[in-house]
PDB file of N, CA and C in Angstrom:
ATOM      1  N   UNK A   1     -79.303 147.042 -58.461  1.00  0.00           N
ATOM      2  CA  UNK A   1     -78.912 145.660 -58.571  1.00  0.00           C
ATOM      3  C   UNK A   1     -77.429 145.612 -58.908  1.00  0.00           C
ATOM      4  N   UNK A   2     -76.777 144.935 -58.616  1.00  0.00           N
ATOM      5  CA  UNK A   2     -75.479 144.305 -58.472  1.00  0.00           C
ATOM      6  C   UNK A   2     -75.346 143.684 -59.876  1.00  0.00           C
ATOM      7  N   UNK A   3     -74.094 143.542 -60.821  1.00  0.00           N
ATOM      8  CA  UNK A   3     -73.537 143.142 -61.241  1.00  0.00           C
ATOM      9  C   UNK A   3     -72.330 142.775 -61.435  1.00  0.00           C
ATOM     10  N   UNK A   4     -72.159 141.479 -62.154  1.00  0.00           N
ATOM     11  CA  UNK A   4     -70.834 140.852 -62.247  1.00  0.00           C
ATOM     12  C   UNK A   4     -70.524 140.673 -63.302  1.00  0.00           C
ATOM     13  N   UNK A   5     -69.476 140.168 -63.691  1.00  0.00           N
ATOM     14  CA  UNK A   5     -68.655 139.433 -64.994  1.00  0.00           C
ATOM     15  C   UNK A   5     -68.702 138.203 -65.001  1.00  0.00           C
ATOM     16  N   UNK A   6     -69.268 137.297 -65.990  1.00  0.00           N
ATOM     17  CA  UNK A   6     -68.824 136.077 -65.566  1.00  0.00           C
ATOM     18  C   UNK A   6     -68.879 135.145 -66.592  1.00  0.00           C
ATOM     19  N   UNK A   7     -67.895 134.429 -67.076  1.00  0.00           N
ATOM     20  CA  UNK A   7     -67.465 133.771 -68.035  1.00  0.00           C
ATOM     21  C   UNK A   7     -68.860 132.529 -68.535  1.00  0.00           C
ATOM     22  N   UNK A   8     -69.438 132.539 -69.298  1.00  0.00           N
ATOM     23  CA  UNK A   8     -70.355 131.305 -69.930  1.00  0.00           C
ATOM     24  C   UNK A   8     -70.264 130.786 -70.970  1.00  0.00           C
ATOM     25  N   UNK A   9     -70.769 129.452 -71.084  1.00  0.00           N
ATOM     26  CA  UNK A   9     -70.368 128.756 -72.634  1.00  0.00           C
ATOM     27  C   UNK A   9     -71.075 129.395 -73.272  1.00  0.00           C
ATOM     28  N   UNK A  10     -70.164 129.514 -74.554  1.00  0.00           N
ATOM     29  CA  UNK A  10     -70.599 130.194 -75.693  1.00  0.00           C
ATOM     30  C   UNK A  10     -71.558 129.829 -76.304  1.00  0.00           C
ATOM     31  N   UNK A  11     -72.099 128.775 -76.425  1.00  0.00           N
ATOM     32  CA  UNK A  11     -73.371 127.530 -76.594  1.00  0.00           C
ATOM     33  C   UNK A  11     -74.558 128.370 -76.022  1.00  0.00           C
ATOM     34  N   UNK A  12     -74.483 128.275 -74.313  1.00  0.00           N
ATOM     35  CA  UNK A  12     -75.601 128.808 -73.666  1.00  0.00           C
ATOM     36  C   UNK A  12     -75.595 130.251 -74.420  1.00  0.00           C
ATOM     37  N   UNK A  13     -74.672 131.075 -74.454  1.00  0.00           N
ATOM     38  CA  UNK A  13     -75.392 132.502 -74.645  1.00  0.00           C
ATOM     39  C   UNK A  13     -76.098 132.842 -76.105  1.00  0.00           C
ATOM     40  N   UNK A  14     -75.424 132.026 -77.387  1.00  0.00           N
ATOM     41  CA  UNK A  14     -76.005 132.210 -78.462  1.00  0.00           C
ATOM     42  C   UNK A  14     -77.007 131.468 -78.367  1.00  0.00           C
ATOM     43  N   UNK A  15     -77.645 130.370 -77.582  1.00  0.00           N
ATOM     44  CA  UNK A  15     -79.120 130.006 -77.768  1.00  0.00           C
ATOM     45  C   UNK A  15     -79.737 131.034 -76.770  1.00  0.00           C
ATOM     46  N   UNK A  16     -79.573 131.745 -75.734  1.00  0.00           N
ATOM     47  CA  UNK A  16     -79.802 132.787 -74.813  1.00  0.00           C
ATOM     48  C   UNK A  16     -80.258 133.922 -75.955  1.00  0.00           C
ATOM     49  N   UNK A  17     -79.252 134.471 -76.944  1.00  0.00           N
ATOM     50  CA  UNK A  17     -79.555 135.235 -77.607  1.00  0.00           C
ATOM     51  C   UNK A  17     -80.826 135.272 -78.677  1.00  0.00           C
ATOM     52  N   UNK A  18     -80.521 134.024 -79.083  1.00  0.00           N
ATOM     53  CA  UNK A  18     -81.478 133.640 -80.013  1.00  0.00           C
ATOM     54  C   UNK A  18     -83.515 133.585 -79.284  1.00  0.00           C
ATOM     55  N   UNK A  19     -83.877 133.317 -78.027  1.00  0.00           N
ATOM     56  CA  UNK A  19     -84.626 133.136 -77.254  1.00  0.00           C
ATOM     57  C   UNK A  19     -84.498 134.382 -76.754  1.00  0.00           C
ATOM     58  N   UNK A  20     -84.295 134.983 -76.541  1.00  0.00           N
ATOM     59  CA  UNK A  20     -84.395 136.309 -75.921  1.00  0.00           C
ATOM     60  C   UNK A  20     -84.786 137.639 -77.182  1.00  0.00           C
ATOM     61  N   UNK A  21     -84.097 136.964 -78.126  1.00  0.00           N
ATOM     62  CA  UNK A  21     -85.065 138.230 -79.197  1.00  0.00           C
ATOM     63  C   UNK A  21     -85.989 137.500 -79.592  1.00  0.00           C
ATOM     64  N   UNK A  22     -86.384 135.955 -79.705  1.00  0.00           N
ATOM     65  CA  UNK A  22     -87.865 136.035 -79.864  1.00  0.00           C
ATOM     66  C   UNK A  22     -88.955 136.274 -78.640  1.00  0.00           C
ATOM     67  N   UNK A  23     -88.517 136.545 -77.680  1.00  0.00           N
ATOM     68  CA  UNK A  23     -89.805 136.679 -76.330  1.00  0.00           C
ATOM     69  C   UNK A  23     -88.664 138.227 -75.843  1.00  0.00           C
ATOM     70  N   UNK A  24     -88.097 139.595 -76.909  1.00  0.00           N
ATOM     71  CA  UNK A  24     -88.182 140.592 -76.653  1.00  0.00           C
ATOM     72  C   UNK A  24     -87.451 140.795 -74.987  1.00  0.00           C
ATOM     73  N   UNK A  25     -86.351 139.973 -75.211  1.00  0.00           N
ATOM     74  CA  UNK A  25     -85.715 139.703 -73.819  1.00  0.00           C
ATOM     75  C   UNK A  25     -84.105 140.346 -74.200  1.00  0.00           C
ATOM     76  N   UNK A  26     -83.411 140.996 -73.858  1.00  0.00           N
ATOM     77  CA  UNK A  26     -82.108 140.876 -74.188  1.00  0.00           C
ATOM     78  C   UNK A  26     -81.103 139.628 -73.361  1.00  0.00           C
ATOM     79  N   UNK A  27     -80.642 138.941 -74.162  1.00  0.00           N
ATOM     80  CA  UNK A  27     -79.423 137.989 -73.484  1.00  0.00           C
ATOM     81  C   UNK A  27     -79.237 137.695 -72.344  1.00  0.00           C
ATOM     82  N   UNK A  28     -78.824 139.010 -71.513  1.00  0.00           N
ATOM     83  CA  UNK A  28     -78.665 138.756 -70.269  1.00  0.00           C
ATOM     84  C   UNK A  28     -79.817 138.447 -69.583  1.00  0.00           C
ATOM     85  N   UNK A  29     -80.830 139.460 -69.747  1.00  0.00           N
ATOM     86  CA  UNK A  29     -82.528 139.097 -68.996  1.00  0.00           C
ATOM     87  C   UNK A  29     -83.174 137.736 -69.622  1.00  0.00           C
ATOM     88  N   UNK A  30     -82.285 136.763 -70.728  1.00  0.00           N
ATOM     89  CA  UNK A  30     -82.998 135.789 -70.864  1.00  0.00           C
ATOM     90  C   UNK A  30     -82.572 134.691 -69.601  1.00  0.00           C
ATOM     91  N   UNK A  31     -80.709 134.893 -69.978  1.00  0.00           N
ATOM     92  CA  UNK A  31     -80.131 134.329 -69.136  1.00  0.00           C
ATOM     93  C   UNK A  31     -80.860 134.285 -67.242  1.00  0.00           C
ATOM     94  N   UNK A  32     -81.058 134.899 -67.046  1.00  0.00           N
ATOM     95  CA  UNK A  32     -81.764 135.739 -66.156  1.00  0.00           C
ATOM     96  C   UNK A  32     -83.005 135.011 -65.398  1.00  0.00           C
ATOM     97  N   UNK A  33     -83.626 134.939 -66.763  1.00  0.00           N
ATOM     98  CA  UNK A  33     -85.033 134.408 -66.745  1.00  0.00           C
ATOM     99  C   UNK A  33     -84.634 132.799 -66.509  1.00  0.00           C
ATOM    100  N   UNK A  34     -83.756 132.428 -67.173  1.00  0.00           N
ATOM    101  CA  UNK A  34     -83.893 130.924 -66.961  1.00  0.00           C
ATOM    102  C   UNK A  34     -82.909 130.457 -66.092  1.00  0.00           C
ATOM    103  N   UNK A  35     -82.243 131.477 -65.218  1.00  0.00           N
ATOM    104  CA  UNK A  35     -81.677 131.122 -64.003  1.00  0.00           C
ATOM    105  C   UNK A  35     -82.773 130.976 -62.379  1.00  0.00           C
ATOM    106  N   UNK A  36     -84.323 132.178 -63.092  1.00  0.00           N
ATOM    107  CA  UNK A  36     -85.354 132.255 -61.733  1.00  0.00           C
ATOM    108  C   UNK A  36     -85.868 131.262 -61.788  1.00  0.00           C
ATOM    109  N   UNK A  37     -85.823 130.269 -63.591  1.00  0.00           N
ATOM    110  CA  UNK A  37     -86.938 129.465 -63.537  1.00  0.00           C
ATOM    111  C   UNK A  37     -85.881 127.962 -62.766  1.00  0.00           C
ATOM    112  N   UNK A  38     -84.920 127.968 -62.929  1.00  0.00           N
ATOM    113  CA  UNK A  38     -84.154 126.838 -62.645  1.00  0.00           C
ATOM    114  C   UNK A  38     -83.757 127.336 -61.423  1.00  0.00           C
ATOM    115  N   UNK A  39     -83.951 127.264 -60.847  1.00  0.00           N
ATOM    116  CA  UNK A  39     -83.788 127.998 -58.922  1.00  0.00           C
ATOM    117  C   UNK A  39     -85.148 127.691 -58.201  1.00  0.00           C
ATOM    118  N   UNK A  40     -86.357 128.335 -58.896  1.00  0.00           N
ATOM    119  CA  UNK A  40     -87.253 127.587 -58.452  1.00  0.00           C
ATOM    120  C   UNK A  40     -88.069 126.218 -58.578  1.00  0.00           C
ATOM    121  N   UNK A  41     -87.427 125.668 -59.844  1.00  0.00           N
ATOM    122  CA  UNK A  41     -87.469 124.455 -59.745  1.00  0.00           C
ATOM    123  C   UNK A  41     -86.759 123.335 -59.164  1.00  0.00           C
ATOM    124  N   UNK A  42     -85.855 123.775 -58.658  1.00  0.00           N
ATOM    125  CA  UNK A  42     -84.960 123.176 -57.893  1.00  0.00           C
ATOM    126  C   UNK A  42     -85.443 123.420 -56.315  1.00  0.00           C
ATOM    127  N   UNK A  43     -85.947 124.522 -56.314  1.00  0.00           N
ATOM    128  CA  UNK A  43     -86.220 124.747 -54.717  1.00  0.00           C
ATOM    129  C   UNK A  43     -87.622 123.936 -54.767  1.00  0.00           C
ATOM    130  N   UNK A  44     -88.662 123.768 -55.924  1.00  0.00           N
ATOM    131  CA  UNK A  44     -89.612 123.390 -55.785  1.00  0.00           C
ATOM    132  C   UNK A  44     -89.554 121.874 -56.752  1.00  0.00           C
ATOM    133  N   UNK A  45     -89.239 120.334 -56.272  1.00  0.00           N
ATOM    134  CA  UNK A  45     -88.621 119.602 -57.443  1.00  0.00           C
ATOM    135  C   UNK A  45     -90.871 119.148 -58.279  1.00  0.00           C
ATOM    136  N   UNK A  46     -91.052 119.180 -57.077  1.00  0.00           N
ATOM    137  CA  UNK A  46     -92.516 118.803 -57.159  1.00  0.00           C
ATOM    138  C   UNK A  46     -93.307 119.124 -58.037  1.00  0.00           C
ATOM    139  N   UNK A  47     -92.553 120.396 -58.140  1.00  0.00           N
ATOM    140  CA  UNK A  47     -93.723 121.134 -59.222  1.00  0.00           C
ATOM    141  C   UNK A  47     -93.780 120.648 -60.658  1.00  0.00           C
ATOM    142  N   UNK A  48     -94.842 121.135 -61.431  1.00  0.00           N
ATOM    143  CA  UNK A  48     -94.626 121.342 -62.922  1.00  0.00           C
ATOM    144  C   UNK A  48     -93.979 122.491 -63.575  1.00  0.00           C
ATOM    145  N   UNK A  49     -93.364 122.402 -64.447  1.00  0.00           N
ATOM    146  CA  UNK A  49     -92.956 123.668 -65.113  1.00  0.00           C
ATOM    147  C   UNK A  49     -93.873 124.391 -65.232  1.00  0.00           C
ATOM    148  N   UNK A  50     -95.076 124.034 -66.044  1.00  0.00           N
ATOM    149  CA  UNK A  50     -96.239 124.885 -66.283  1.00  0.00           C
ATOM    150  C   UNK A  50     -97.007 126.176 -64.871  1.00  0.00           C
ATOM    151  N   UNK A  51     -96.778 125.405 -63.983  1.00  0.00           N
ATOM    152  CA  UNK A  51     -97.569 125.930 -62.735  1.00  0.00           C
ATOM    153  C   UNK A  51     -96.280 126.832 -62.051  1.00  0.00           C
ATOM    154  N   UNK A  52     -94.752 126.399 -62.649  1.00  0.00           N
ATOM    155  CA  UNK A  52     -93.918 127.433 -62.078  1.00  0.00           C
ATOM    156  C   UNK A  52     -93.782 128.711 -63.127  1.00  0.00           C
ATOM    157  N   UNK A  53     -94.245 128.569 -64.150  1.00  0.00           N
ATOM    158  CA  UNK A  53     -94.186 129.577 -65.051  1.00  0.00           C
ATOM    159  C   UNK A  53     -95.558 130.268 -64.548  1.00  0.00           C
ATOM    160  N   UNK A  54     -96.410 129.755 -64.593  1.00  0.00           N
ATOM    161  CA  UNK A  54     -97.643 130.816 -64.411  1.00  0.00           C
ATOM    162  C   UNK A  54     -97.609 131.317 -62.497  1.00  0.00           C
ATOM    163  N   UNK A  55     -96.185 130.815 -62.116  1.00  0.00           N
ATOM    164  CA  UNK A  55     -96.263 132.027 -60.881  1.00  0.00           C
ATOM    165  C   UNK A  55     -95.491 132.693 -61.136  1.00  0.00           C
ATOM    166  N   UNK A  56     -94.526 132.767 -61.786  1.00  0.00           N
ATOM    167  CA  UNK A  56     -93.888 134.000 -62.455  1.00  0.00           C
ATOM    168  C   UNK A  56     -94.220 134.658 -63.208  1.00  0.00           C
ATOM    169  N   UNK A  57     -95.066 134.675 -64.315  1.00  0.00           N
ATOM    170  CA  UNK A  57     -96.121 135.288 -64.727  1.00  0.00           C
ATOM    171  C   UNK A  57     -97.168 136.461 -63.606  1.00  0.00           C
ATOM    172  N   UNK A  58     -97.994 135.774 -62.954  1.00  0.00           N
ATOM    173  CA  UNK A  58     -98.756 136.227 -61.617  1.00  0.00           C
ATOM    174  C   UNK A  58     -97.463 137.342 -60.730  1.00  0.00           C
ATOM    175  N   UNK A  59     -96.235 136.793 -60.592  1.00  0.00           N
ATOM    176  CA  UNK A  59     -95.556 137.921 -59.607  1.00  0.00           C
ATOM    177  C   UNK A  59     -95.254 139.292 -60.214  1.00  0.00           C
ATOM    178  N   UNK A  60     -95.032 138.779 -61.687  1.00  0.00           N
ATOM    179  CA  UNK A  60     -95.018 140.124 -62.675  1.00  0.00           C
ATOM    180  C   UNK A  60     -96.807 140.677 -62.980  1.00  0.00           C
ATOM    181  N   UNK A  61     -97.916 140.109 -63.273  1.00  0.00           N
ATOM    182  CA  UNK A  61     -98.804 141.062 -62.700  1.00  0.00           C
ATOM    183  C   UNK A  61     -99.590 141.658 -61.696  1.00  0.00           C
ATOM    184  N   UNK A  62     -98.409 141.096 -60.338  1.00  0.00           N
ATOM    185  CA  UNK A  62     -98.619 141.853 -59.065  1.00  0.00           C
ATOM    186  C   UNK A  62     -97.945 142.870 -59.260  1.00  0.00           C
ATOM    187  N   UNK A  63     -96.757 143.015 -59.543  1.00  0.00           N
ATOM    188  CA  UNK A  63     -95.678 144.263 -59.494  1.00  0.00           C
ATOM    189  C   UNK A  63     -96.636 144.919 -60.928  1.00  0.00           C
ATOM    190  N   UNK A  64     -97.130 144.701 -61.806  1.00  0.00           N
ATOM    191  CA  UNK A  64     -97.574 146.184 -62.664  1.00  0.00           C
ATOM    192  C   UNK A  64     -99.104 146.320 -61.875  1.00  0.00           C
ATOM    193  N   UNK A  65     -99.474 145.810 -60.904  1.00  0.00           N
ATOM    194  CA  UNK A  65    -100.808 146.309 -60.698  1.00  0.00           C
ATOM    195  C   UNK A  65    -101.709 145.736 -61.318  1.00  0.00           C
ATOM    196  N   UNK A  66    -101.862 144.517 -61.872  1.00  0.00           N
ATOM    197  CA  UNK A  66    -102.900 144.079 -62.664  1.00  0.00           C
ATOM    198  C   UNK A  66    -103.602 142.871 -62.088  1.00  0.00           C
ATOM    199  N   UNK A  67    -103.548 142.629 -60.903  1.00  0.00           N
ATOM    200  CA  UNK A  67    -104.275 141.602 -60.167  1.00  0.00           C
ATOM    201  C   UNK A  67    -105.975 141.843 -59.876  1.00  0.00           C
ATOM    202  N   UNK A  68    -106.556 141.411 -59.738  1.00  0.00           N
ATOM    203  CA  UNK A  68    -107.766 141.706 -59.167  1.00  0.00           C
ATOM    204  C   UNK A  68    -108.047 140.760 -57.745  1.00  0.00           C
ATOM    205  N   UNK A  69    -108.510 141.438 -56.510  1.00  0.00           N
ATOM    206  CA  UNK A  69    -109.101 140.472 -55.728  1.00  0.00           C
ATOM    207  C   UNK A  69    -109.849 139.772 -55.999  1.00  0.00           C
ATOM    208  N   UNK A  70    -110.053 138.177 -55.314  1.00  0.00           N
ATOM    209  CA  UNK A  70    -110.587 136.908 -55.990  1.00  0.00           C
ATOM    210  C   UNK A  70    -111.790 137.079 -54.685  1.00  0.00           C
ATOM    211  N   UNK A  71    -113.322 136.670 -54.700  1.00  0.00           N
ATOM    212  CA  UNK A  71    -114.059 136.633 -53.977  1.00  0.00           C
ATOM    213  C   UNK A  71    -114.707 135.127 -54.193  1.00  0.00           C
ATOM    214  N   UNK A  72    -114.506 134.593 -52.627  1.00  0.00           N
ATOM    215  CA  UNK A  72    -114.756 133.507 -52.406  1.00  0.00           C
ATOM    216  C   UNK A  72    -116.359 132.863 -51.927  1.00  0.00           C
ATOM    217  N   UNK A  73    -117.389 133.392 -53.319  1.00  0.00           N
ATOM    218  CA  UNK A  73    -118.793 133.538 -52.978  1.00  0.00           C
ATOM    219  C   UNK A  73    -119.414 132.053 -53.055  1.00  0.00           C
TER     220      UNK A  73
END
């Protein structure tokens, strides 16, 4: 992955910091996190937050392997 430098209010990163050591995130990966969630809410205006968080949730337990197939009985 690619990185850059890039200047942010000092505001955003100390509440970044602060939120990121309570959900075990460092700064940047909070920053991070609430750049995927504000991208897809923007790409998606429709949605709820709730239902865009629990697909980001779901894409992270596709990538560790923890899905189970759903049977449509």
């Amino acid at each position: 992955m690619a990185t850059a430098s890039i200047r942010l209010d000092q505001n955003l990163v100390e509440k970044a910091s602060i939120m990121g050591k309570a959900l075990n995130r460092s700064t940047p990966k909070q920053i991070e996190h609430w750049a995927k969630i504000g991208e897809m809410m923007e790409d998606n205006p429709d949605l709820p937050y709730e239902f865009v968080k629990q697909v980001i949730i779901s894409r992270a337990e596709k990538e560790a392997g923890k899905l189970e197939p759903y049977s449509f009985d």
